[in-house]
Protein backbone atom coordinates (compact mmCIF):
# COMPACT_ATOMS: atom_id res chain seq x y z
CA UNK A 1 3.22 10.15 -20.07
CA UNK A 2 3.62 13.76 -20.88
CA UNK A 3 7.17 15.42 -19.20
CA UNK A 4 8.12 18.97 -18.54
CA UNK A 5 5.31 21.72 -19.52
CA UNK A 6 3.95 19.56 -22.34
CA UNK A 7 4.22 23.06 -24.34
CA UNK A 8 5.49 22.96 -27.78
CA UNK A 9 8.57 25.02 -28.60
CA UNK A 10 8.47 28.26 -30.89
CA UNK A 11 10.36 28.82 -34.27
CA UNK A 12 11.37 26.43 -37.23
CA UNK A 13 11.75 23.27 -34.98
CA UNK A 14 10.29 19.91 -36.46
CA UNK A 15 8.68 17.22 -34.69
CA UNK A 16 10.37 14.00 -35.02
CA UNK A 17 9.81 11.80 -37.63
CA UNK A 18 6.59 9.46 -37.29
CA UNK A 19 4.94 12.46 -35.31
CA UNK A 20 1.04 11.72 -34.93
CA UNK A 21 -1.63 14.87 -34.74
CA UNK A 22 -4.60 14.43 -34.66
CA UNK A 23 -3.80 11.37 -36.42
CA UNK A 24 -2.00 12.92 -39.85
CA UNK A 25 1.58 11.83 -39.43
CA UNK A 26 3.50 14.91 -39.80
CA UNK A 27 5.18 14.71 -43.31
CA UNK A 28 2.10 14.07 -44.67
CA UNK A 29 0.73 17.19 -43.34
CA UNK A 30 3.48 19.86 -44.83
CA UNK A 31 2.75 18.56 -47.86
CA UNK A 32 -0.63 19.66 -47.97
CA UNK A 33 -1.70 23.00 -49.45
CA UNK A 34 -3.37 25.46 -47.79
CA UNK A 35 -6.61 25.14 -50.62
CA UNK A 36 -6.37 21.52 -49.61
CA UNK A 37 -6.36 22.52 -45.84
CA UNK A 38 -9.03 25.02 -46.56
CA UNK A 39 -11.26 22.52 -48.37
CA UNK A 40 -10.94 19.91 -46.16
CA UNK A 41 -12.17 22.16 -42.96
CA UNK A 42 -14.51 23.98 -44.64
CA UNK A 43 -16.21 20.44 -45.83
CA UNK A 44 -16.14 18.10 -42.73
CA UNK A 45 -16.29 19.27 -39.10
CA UNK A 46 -14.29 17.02 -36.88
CA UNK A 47 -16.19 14.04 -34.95
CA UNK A 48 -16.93 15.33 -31.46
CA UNK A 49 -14.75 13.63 -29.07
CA UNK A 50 -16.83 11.41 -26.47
CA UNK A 51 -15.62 12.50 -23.40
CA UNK A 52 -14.06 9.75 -20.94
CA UNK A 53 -16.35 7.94 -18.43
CA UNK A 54 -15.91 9.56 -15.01
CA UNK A 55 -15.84 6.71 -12.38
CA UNK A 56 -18.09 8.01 -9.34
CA UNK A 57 -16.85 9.10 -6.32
CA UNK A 58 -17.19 6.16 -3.69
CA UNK A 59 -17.53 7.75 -0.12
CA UNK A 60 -18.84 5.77 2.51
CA UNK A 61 -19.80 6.99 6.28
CA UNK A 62 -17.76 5.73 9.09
CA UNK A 63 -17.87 5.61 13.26
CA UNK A 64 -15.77 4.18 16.01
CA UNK A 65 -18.38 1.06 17.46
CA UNK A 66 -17.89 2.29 20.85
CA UNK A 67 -18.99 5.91 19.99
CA UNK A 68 -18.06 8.60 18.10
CA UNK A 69 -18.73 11.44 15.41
CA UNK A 70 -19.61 10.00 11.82
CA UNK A 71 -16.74 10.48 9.15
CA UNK A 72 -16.87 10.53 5.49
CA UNK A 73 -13.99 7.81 3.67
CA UNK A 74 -12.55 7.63 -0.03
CA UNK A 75 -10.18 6.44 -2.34
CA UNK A 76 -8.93 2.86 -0.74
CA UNK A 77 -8.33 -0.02 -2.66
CA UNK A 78 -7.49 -2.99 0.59
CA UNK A 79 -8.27 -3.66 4.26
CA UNK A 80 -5.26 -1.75 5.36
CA UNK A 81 -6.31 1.02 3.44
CA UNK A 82 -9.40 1.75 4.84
CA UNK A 83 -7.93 1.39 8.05
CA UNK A 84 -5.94 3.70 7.54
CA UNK A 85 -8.42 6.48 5.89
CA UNK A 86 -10.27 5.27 9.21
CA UNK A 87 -7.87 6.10 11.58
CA UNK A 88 -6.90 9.57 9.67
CA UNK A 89 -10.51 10.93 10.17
CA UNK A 90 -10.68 10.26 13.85
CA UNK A 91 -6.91 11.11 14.65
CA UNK A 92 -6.04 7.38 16.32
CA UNK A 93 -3.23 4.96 14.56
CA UNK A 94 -4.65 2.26 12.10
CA UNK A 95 -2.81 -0.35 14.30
CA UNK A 96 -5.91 0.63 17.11
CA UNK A 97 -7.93 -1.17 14.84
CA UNK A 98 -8.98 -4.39 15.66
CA UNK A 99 -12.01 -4.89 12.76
CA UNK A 100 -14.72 -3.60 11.06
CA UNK A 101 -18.73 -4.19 10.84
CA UNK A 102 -21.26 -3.18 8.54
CA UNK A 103 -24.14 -1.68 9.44
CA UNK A 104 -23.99 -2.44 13.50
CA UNK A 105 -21.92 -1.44 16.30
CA UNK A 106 -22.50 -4.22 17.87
CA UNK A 107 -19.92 -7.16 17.98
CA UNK A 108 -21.51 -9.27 15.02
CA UNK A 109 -19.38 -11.59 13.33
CA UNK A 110 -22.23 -11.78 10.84
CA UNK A 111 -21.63 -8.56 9.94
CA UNK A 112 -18.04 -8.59 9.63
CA UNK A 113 -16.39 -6.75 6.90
CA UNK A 114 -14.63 -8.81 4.90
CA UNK A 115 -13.75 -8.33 1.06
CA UNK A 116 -16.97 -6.68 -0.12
CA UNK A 117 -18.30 -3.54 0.96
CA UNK A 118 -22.08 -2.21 -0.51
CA UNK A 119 -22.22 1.11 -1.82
CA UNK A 120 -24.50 2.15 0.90
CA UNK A 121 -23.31 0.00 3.45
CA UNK A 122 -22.14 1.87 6.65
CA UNK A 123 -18.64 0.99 8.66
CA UNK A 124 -18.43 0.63 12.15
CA UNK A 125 -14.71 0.52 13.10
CA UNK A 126 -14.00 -1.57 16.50
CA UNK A 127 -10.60 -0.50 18.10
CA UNK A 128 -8.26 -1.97 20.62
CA UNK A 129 -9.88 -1.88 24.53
CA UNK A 130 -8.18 -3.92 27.97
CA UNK A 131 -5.57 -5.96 27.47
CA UNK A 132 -6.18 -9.79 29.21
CA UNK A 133 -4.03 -12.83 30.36
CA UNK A 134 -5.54 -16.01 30.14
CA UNK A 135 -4.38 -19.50 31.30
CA UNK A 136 -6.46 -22.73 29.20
CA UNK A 137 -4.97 -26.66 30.26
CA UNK A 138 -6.27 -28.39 27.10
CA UNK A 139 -7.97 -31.35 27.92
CA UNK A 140 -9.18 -32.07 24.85
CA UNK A 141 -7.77 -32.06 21.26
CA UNK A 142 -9.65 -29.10 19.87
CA UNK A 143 -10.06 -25.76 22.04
CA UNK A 144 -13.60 -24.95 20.53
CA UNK A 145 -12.25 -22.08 18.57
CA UNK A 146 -12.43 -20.85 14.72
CA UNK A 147 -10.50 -18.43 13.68
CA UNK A 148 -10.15 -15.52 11.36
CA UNK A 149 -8.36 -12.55 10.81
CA UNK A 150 -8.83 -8.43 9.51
CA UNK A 151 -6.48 -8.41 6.66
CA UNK A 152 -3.85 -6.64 8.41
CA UNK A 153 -1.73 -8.78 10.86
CA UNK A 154 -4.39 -9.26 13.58
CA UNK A 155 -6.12 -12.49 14.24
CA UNK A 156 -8.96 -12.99 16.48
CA UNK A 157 -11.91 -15.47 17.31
CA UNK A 158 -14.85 -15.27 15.57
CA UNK A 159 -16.61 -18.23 16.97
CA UNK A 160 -16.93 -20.37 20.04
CA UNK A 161 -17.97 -24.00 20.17
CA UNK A 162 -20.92 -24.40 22.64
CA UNK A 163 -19.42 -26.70 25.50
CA UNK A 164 -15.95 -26.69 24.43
CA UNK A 165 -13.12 -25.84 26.65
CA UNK A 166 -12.76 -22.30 25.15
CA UNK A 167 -16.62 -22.19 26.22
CA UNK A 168 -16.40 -22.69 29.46
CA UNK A 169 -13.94 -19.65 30.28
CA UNK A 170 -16.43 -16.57 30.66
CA UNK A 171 -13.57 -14.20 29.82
CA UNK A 172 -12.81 -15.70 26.21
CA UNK A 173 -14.99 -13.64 24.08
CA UNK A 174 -15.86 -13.50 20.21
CA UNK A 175 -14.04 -10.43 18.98
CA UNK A 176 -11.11 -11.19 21.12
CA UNK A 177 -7.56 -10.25 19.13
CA UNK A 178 -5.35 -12.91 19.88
CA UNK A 179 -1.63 -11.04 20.62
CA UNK A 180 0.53 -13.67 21.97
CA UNK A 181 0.62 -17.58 22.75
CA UNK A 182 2.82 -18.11 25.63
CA UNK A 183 4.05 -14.62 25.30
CA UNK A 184 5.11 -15.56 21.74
CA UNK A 185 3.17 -12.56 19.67
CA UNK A 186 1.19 -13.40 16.64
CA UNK A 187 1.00 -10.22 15.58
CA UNK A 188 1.08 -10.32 11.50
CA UNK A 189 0.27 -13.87 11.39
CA UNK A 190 -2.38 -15.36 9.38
CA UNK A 191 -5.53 -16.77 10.93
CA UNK A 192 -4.25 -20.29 9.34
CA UNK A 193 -1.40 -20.47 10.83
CA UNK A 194 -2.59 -19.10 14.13
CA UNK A 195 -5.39 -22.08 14.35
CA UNK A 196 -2.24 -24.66 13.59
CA UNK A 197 -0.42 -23.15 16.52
CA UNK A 198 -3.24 -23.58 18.59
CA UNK A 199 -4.09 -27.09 17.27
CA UNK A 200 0.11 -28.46 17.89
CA UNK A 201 0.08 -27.38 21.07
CA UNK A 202 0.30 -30.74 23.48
CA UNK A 203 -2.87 -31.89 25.07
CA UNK A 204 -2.88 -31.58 29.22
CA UNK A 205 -0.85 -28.31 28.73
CA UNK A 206 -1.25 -24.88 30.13
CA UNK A 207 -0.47 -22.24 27.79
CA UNK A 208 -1.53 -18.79 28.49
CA UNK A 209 -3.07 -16.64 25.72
CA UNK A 210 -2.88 -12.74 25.87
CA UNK A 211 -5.99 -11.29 24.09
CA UNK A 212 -7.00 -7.59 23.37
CA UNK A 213 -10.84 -7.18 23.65
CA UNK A 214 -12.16 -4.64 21.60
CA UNK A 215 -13.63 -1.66 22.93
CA UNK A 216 -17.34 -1.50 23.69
CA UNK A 217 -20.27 1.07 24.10
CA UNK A 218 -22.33 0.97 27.34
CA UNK A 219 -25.11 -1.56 25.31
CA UNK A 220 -22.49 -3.96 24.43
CA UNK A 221 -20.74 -4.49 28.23
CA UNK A 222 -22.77 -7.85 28.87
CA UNK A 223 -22.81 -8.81 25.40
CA UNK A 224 -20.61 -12.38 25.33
CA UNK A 225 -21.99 -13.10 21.83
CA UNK A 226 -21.13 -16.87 20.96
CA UNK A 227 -21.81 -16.21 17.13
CA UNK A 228 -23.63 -18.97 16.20
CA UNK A 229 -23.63 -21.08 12.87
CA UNK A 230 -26.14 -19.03 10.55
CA UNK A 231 -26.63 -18.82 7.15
CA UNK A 232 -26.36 -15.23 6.53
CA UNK A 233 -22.69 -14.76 7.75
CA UNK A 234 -20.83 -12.66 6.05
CA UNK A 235 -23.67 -11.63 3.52
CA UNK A 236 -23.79 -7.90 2.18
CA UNK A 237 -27.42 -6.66 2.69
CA UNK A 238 -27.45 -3.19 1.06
CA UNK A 239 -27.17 -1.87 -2.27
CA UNK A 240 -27.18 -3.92 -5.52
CA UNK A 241 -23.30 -3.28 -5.76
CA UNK A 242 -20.52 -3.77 -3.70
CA UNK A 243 -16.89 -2.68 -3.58
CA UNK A 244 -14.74 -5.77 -4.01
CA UNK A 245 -11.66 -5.11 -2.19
CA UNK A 246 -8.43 -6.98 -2.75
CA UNK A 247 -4.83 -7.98 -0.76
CA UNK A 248 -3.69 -7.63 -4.33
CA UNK A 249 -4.27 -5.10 -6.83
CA UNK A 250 -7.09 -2.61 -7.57
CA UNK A 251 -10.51 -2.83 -5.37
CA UNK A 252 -13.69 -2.96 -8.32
CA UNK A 253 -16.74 -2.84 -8.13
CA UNK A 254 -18.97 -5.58 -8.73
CA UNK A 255 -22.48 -6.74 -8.96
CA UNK A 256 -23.55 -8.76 -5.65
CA UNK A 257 -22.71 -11.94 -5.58
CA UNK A 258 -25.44 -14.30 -7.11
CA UNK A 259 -27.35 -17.04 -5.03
CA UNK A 260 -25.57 -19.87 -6.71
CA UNK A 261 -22.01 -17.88 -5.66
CA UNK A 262 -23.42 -17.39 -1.98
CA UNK A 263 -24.39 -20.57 -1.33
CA UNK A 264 -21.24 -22.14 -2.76
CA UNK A 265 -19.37 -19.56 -0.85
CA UNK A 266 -21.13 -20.59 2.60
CA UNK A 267 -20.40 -24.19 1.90
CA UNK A 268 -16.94 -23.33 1.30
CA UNK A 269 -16.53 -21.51 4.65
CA UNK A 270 -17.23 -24.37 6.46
CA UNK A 271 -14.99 -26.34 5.11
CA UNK A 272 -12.50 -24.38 6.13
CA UNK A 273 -13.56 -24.30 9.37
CA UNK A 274 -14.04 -28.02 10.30
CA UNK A 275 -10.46 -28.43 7.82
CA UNK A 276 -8.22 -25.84 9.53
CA UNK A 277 -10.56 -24.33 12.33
CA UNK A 278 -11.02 -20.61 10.16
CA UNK A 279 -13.52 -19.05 8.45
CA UNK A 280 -12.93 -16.43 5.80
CA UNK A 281 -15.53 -15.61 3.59
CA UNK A 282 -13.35 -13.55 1.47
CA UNK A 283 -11.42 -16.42 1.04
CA UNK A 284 -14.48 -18.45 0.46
CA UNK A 285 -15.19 -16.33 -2.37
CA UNK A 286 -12.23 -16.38 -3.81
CA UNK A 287 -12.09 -20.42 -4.10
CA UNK A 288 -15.19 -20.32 -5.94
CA UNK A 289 -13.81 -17.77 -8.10
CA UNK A 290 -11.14 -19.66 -8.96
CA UNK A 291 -13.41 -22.72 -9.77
CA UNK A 292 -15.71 -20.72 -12.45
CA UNK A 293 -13.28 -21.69 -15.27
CA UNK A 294 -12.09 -24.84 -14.62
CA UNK A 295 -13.13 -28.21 -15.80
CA UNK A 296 -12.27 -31.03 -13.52
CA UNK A 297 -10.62 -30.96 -9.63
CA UNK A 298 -7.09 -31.51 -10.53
CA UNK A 299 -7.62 -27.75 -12.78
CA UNK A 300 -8.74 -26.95 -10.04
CA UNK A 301 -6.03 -28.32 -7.59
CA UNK A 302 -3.45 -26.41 -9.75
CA UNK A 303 -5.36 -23.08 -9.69
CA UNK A 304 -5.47 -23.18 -6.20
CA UNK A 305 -1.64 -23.90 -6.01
CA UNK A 306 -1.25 -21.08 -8.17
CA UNK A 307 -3.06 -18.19 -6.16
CA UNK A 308 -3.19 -19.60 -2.84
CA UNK A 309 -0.01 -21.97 -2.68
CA UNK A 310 0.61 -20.77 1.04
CA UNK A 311 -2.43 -22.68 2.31
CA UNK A 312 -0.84 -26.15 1.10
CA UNK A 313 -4.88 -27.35 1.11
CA UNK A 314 -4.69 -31.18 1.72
CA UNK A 315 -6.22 -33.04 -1.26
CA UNK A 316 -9.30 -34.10 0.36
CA UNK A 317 -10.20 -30.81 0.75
CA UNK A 318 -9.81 -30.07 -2.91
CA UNK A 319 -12.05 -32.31 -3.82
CA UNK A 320 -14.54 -31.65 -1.34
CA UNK A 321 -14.59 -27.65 -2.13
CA UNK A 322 -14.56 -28.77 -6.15
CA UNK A 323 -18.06 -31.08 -5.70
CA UNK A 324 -19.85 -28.44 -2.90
CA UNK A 325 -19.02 -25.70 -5.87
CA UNK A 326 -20.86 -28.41 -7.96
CA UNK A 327 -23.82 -29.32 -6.24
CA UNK A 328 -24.36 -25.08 -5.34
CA UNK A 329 -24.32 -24.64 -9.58
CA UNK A 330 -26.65 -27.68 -10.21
């Protein structure tokens, strides 16, 4: 890293010892003559440098779901980024919003963003609307619910069991943030740990949950939207590349993901879902990532550990993620 003006200073002055230019180390240099100097420019021109590779500009169009002006967004490398480029071009705090869609305003959890963006995909941003109380006596071991979460400390449902408990309340809605459990807020929590909350809590209780619906266009008032099971959840439609963002490090951009990696990834998703009632397919993803180089499940069992050692996946699960990976590559 160049300091200070980077100019060299006038007069007798050396460089220090080991100096490079233009790859003659400095001593060597003053003992040239200037024939020798002469000779050597007048009988080879310098190589022409090849100038560095200028990464493209990645701008991608942007709206509020429930109506706005389109924006133009750059330069983020994770979820919270881009929420906060988001909220920046339409003057509103990044903690309005709830998540983002691709390509449809609409409340789609099959079009959720989650860690891949196409180059030409465009993002709908859904922000924070009413605020609701509401009271669920669970009768039955499981409340019906999966859930997931944006990235950046907000959980919410992204499906709903057909004839479950959580099924029969009309104001429970996919999309719903969920703030607080018995006025104990969530907020910042990940979706794992919200589902185990959900799943420890006694049966023939009432708790009370306080959600946050997100706000919604005229078009999407009726819209309950039950989300379900389909195949093409989560997949990026547009563009032969997508951005690949990350919770750690540098977002890249990568080719789409190949057949073999989507289906593995879509097997992998469920799993999580009937294992600890979420679905990520980000997280998805990045299992099968993990499994590329590895040669048997207990590899695999300690790469897991390794990268995702906060999810303390039971064993079982291991080894059913390891052969679905499998059977998707065969």
């Amino acid at each position: 890293m160049l300091h200070g003006s980077g100019k060299r200073k006038k007069g007798t002055e050396q460089p220090p010892a080991g100096f490079m230019e233009n790859g003659v180390d400095s001593e060597q240099k003053e003992c040239k003559s200037e024939t020798q100097k002469h000779k050597e420019t007048s009988q080879s021109q310098p190589a022409p440098a090849h100038a560095p590779r200028i990464r493209p500009r990645l701008v991608f169009h942007t709206q509020l779901a429930h109506g706005s002006s389109t924006g133009k967004i750059e330069g983020f490398t994770n979820v919270k980024e881009l929420y906060a480029k988001i909220a920046e071009v339409f003057d509103i705090s990044p903690t309005e919003i709830l998540f983002c869609t691709l390509n449809t305003h609409k409340v789609d959890m099959q079009k959720l963003l989650g860690g891949q963006i196409g180059l030409e995909d465009f993002i709908f941003a859904h922000v924070r609307g009413e605020t609701k109380e509401v009271e669920i006596t669970k009768t039955e071991d499981a409340l019906g619910l999966t859930i997931t979460d944006n990235g950046a400390g907000y959980a919410f449902i992204k499906r709903i069991k057909e004839g479950s408990i959580t099924d029969r309340l009309q104001n429970v809605n996919v999309g719903d943030h969920i703030e607080a459990i018995n006025d104990q807020t969530i907020v910042g929590c990940r979706h794992y740990e919200v589902a185990k909350m959900l799943r420890e809590l006694p049966k023939s209780e009432t708790f009370t949950l306080r959600l946050v619906q997100p706000k919604r266009a005229f078009d999407m008032i009726s819209q309950r939207c039950k989300a379900s099971k389909c195949s093409s959840e989560g997949k990026v439609t547009s563009g032969r590349e997508t951005l690949r963002l990350r919770s750690k490090g540098m977002a890249t951009v990568e080719e789409v993901p190949s057949e073999m990696e989507e289906e593995a990834s879509h097997k992998v998703d469920d799993f999580l879902e009937s294992y600890m009632g979420i679905r990520d397919v980000e997280l998805a993803s990045t299992l099968v990532e993990i499994a590329k180089d590895k040669q048997n499940p207990e590899e695999f069992g300690r790469g897991l550990d390794s990268v995702l050692g906060e999810f303390a996946f039971p064993p079982e699960f291991v080894l059913e993620v390891w052969d679905a990976i499998h059977q998707a590559k065969n």
